[in-house]
Protein backbone atom coordinates (compact mmCIF):
# COMPACT_ATOMS: atom_id res chain seq x y z
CA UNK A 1 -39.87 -52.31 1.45
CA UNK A 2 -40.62 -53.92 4.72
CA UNK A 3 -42.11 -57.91 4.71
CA UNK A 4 -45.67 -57.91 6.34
CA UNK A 5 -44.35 -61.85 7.19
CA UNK A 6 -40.99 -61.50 8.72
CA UNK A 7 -39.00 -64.30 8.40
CA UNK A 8 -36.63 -63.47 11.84
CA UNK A 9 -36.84 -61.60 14.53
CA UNK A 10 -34.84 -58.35 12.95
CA UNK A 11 -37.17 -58.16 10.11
CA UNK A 12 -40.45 -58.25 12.75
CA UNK A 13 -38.45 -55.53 14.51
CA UNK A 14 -38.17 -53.38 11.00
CA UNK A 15 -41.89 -54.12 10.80
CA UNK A 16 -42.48 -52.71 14.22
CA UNK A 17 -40.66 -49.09 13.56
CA UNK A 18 -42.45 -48.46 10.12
CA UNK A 19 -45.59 -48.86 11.20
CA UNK A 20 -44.57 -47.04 14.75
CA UNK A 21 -43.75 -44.37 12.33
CA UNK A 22 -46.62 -44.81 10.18
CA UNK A 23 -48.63 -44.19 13.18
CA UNK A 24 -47.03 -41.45 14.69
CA UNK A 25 -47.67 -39.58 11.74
CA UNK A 26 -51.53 -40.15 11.11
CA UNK A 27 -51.17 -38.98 14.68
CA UNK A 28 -49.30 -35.58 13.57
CA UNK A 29 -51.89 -35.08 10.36
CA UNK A 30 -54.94 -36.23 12.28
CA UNK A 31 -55.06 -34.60 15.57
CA UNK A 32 -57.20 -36.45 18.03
CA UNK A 33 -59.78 -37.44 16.21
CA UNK A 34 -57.34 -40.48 15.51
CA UNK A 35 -58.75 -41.86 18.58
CA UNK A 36 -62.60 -41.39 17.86
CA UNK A 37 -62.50 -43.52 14.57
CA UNK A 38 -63.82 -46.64 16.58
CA UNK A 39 -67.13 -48.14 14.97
CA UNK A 40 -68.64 -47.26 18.49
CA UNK A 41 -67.83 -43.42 17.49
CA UNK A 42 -69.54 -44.33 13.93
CA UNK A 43 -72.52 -45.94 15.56
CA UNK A 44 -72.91 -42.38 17.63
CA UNK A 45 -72.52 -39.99 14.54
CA UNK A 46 -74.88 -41.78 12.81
CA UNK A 47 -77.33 -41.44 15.81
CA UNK A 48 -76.62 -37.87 15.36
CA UNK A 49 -77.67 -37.74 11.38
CA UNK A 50 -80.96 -39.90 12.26
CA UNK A 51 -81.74 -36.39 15.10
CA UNK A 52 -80.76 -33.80 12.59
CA UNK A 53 -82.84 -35.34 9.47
CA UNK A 54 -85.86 -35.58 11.89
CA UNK A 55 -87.20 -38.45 9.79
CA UNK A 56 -88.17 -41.01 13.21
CA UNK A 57 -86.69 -44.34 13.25
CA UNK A 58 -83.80 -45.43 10.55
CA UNK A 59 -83.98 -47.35 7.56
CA UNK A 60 -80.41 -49.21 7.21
CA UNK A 61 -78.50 -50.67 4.64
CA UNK A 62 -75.16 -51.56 5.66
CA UNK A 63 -72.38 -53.20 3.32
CA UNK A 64 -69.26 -55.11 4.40
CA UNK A 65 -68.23 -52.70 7.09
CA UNK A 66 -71.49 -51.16 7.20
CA UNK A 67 -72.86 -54.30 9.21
CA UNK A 68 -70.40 -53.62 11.72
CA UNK A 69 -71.57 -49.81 11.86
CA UNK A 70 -75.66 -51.69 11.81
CA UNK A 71 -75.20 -54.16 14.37
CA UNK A 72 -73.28 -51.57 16.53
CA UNK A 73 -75.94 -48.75 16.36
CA UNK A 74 -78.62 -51.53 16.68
CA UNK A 75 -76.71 -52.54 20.22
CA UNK A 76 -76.32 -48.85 21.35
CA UNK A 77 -80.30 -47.53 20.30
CA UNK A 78 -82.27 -50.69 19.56
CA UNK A 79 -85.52 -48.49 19.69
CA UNK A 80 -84.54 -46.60 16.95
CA UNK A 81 -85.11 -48.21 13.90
CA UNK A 82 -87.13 -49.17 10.90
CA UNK A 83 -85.43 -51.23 8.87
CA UNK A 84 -82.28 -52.99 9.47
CA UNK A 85 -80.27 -54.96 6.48
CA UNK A 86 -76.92 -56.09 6.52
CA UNK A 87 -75.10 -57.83 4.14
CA UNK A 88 -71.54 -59.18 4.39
CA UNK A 89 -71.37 -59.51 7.93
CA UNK A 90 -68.13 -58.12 10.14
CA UNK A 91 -69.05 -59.23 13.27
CA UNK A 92 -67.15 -57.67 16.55
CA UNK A 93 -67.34 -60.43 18.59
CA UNK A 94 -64.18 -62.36 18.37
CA UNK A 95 -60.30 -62.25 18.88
CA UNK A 96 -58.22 -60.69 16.18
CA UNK A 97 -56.27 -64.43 15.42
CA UNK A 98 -59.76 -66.16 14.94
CA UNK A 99 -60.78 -63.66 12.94
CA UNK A 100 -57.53 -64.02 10.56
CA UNK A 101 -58.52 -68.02 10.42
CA UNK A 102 -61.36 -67.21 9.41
CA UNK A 103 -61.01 -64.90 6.63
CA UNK A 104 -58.05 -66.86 5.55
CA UNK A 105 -60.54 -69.83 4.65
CA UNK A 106 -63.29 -68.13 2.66
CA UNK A 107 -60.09 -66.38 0.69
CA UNK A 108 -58.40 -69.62 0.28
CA UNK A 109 -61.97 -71.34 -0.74
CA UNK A 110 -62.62 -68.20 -2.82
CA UNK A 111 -59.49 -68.68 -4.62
CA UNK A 112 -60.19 -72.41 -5.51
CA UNK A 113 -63.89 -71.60 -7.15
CA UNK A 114 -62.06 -68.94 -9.07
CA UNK A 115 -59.66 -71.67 -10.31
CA UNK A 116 -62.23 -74.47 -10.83
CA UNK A 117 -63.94 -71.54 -13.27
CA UNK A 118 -60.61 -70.44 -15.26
CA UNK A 119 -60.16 -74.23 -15.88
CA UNK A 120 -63.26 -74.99 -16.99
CA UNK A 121 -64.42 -71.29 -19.07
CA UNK A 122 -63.30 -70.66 -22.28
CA UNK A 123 -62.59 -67.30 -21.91
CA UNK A 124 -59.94 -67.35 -18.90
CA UNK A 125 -56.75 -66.73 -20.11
CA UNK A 126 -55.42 -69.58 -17.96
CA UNK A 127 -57.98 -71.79 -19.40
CA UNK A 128 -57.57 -75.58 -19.12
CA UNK A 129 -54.09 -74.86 -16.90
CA UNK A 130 -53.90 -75.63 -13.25
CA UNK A 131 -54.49 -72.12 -11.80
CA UNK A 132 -53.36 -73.32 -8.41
CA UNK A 133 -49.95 -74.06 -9.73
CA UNK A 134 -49.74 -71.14 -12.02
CA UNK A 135 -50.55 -68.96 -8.42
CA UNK A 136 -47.74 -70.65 -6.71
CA UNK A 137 -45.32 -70.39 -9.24
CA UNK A 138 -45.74 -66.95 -9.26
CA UNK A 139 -45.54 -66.22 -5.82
CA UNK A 140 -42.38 -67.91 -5.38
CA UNK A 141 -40.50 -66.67 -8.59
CA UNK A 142 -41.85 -63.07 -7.13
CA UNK A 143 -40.28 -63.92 -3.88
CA UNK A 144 -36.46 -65.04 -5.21
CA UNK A 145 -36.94 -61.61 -7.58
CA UNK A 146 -39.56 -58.92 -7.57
CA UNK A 147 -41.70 -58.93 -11.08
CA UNK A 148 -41.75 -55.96 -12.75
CA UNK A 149 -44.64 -53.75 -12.94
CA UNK A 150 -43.89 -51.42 -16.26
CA UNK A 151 -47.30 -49.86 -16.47
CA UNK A 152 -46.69 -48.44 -12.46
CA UNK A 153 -43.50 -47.26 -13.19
CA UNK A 154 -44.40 -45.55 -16.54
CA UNK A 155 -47.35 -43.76 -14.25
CA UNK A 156 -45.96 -43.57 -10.67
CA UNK A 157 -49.82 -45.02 -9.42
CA UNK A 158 -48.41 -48.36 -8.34
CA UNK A 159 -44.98 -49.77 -6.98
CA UNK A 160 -43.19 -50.14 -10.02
CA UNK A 161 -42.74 -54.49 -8.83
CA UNK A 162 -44.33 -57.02 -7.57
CA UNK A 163 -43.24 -59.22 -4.73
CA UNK A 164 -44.72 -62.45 -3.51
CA UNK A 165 -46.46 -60.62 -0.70
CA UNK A 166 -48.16 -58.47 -3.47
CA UNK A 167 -48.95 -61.11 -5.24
CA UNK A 168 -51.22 -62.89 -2.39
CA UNK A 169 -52.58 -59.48 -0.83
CA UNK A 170 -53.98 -57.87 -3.82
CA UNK A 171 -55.56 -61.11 -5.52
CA UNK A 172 -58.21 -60.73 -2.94
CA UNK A 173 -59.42 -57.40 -4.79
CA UNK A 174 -60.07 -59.29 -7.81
CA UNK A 175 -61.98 -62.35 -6.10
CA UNK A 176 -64.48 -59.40 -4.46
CA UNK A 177 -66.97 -59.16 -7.42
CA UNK A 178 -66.95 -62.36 -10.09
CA UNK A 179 -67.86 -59.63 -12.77
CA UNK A 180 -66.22 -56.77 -11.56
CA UNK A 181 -67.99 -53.85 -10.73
CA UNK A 182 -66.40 -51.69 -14.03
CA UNK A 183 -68.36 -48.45 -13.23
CA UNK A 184 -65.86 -48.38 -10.29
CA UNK A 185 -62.87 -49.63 -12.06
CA UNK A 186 -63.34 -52.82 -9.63
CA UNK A 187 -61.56 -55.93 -11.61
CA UNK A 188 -63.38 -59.43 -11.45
CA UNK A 189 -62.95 -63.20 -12.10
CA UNK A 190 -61.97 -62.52 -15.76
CA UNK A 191 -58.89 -59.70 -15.11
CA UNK A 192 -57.96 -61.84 -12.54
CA UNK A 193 -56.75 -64.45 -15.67
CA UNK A 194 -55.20 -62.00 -17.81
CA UNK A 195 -53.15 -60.36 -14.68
CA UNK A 196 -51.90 -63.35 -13.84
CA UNK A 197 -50.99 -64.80 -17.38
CA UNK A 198 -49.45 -61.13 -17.92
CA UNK A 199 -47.20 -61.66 -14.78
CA UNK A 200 -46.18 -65.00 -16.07
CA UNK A 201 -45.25 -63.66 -19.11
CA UNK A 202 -42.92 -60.56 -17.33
CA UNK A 203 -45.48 -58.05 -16.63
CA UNK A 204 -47.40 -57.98 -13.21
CA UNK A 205 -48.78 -54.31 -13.30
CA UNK A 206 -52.13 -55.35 -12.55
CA UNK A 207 -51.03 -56.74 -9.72
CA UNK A 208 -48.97 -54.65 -7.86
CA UNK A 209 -49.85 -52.39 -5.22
CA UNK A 210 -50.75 -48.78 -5.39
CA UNK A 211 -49.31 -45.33 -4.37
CA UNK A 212 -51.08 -42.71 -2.20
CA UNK A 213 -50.06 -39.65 -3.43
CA UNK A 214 -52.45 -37.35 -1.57
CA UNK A 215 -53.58 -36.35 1.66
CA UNK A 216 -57.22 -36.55 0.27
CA UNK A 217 -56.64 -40.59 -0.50
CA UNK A 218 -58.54 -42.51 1.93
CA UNK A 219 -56.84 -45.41 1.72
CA UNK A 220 -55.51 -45.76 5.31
CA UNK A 221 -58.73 -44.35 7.11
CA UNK A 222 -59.74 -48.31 7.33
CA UNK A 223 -56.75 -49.06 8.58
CA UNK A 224 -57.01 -46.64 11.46
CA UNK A 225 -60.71 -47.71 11.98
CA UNK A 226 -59.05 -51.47 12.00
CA UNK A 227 -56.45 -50.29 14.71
CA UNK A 228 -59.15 -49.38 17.18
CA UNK A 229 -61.70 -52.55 16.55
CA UNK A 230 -59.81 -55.64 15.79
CA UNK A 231 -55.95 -55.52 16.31
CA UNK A 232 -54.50 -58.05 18.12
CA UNK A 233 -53.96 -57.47 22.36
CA UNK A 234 -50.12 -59.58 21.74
CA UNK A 235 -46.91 -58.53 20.60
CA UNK A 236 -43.64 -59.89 19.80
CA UNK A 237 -42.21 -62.09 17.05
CA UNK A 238 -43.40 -65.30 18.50
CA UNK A 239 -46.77 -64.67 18.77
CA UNK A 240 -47.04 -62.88 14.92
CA UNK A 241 -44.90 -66.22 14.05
CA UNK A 242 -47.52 -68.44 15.03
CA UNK A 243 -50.11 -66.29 13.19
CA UNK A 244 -47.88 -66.81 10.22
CA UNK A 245 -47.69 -70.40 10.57
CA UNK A 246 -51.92 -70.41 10.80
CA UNK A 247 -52.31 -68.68 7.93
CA UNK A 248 -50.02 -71.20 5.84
CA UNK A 249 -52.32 -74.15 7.39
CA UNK A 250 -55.35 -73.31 6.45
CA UNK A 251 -54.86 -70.97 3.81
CA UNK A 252 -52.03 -72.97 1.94
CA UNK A 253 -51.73 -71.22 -1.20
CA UNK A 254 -52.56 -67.44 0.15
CA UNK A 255 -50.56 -68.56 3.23
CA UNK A 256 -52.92 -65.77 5.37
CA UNK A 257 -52.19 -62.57 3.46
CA UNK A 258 -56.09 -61.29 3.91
CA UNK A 259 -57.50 -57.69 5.78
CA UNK A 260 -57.74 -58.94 9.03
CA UNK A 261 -53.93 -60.02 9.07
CA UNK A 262 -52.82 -56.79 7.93
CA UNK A 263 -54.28 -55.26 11.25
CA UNK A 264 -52.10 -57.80 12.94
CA UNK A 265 -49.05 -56.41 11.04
CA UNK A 266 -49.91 -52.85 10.64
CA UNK A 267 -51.01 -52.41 14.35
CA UNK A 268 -48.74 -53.52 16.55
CA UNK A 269 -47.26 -50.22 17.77
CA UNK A 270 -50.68 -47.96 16.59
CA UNK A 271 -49.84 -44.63 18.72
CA UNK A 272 -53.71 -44.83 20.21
CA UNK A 273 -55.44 -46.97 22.74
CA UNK A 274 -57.17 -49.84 22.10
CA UNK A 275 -60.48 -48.74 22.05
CA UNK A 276 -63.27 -50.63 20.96
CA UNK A 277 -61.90 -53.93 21.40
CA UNK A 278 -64.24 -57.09 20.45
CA UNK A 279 -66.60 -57.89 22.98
CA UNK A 280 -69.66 -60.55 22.89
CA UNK A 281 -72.81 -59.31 21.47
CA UNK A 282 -76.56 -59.06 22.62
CA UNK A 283 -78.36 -57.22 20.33
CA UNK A 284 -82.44 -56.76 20.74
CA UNK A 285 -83.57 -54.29 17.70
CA UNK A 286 -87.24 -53.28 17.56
CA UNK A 287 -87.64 -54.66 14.09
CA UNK A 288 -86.54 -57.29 12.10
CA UNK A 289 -82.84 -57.76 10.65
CA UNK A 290 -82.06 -58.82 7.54
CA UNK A 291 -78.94 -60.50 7.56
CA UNK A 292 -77.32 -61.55 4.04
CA UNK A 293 -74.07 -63.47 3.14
CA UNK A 294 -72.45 -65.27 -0.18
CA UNK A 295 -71.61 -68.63 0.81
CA UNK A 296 -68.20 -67.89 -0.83
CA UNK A 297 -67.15 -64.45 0.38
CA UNK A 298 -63.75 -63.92 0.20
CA UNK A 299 -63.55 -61.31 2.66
CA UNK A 300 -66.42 -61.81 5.18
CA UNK A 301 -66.73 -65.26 5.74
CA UNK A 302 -70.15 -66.52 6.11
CA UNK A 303 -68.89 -68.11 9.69
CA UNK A 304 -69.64 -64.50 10.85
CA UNK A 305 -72.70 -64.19 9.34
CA UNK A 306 -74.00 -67.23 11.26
CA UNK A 307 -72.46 -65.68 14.21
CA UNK A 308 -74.25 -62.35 14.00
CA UNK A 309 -77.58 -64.38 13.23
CA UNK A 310 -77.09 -65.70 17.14
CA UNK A 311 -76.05 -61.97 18.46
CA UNK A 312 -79.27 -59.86 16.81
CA UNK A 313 -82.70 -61.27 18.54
CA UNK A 314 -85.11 -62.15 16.15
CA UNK A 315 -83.06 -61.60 12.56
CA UNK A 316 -82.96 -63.90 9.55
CA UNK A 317 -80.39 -64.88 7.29
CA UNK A 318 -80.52 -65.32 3.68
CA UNK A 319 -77.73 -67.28 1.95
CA UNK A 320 -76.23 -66.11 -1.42
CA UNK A 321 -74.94 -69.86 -2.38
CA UNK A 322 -72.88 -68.09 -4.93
CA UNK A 323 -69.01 -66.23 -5.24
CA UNK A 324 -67.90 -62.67 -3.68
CA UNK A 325 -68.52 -60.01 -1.71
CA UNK A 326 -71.78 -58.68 -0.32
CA UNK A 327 -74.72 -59.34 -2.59
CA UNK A 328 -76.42 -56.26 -2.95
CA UNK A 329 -73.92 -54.88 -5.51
CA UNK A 330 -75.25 -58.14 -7.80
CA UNK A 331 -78.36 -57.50 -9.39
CA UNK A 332 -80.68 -60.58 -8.95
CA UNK A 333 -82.72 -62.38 -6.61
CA UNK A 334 -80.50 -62.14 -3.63
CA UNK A 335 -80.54 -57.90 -4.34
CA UNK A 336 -84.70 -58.52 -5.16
CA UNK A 337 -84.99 -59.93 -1.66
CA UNK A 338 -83.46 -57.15 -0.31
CA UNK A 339 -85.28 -54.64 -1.92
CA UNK A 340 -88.57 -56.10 -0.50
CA UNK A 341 -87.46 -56.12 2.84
CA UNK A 342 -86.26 -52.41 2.78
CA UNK A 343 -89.98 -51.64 1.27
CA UNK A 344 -92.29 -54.27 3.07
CA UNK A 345 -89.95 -55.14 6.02
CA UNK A 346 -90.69 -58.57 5.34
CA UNK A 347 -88.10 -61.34 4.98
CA UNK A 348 -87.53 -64.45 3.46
CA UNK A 349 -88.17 -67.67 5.38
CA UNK A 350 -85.44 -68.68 7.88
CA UNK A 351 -83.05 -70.99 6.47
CA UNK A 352 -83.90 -69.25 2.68
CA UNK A 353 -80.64 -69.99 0.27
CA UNK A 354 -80.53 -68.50 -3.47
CA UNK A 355 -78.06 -70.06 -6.27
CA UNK A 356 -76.70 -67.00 -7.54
């Protein structure tokens, strides 16, 4: 298995043929649309189901990526819509590294409201412990020896152990949603105690990282959407060292291991152009935007959602000051507010913040 952080220049070299590789053969399955994956591309096919439906100007709800896809189509046909909500803003404004800084921070800061909870809440199985040190521990006993994963290699789903890499990717998934999203088999707050009291104890199943088996998996089309909007324009070990060494700055427990650094690693040598590389904004929409962010989003950091509040004329923000990913997903006021936009088209107050 090849490091996403190589530790020389050999093992950044390694990197740079698997994914070379990698690439070359979504090239080979893929054909050219490879190269039309871009958000601008997404932006335009959407313009293309808003003509066929016939239904006038678009009502949007975009989620996570979504607001990408929103603020995009709202650049490319600002006349063109009705409603416009985003929540869990990706903005496409700024450099690949500042993006990873960013990220890195509201995963770190995540991380450390997810530990102030297990310590305090009865029901965490690392209750009363000091999560942070648990964490470590784990990541560095998984780095001198791989844990094993007995569950993935009883069912082939998942790599059958778990390295320290592993370990600080894939906590992110369970930091998305406090409670989960179970209809979806999406793990929360509360798996996130047992899995890692399990891998303490010898068994990190729940934490390792899973298989695609099938062509039909769509696990990699983000990454090849991620290739063409936010890779980074360097290469070369120094310059992924000194992302490296970022990521362990501000992010000193999760050391950088978020999304956006994986399309550092994973992109270096993607077969296709550059595409739709991040530009600065001016968006002017005919209506409204509804802009919507959790104060601690592991994944989109509410930096960006601040940002994309200057880039769309006339939008409004509304704070989540609350844990996790987008807030639509979360039944409550936040989802309530939204809601009424999507009906009324009118939004809160600017400046409006909801403790949920």
């Amino acid at each position: 298995m090849v490091a996403l952080f190589p530790d020389s220049p050999a093992a950044y070299r390694k990197l740079e043929e698997k994914y070379a590789a990698f690439g070359e053969s979504c090239r080979r399955m893929t054909g050219r649309l490879l190269e039309h994956v871009d958000t601008v591309s997404v932006a335009r096919d959407l313009e293309v189901v808003r003509q066929r439906l016939g239904e006038g100007g678009l009502n949007y709800l975009g989620l996570s990526y979504g607001t990408e896809i929103g603020e995009e189509y709202a650049r490319l046909y600002p006349g063109n819509l009705r409603r416009l909500a985003l929540d869990g803003a990706l903005v496409h404004s700024i450099e690949a590294p500042i993006m990873n800084e960013n990220e890195s921070v509201a995963y770190e800061r995540t991380l450390a409201r997810f530990a102030d909870w297990c310590r305090t809440t009865d029901s965490c199985a690392l209750h009363g412990e000091d999560v942070f040190a648990v964490f470590s521990e784990l990541v560095e006993r998984a780095v001198g020896a791989p844990i094993p994963a007995p569950e993935c290699r009883k069912s082939g789903a998942c790599r059958p152990e778990v390295t320290g890499e592993d370990i600080r990717f894939n906590t992110q998934e369970f930091l998305l949603f406090k409670d989960g999203l179970p209809q979806l088999g999406v793990p929360g707050w509360q798996q996130l105690g047992d899995a890692l009291r399990r891998a303490r104890e010898g068994d990190a199943s729940a934490l390792s990282t899973r298989i695609v088996t099938t062509q039909e998996d769509a696990t990699f089309s983000g990454l090849a959407v991620g290739c063409l909007d936010f890779r980074a324009d360097f290469r070369g070990y120094p310059a992924l060292r000194s992302q490296m060494n970022l990521g362990r700055l501000v992010s000193p427990h999760i050391r950088g291991a978020g999304q956006d650094y994986q399309y550092i690693a994973q992109c270096l040598r993607w077969p296709t152009p550059f595409t739709n590389p991040p530009r600065p904004a001016k968006v002017a929409p005919n209506v409204k935007t509804l802009i919507v962010n959790a104060l601690y989003d592991p994944s989109t950091a509410y930096a960006w959602a601040q940002l994309m509040l200057t880039e769309i004329r006339g939008s409004v923000l509304l704070t989540r000051v609350g844990e996790g990913h987008t807030s639509y997903l979360r039944p409550g006021p936040t989802r309530d507010a939204i809601d009424e936009y999507l009906i009324t088209r009118k939004t809160p107050p600017p400046g409006t913040a909801i403790r949920q």
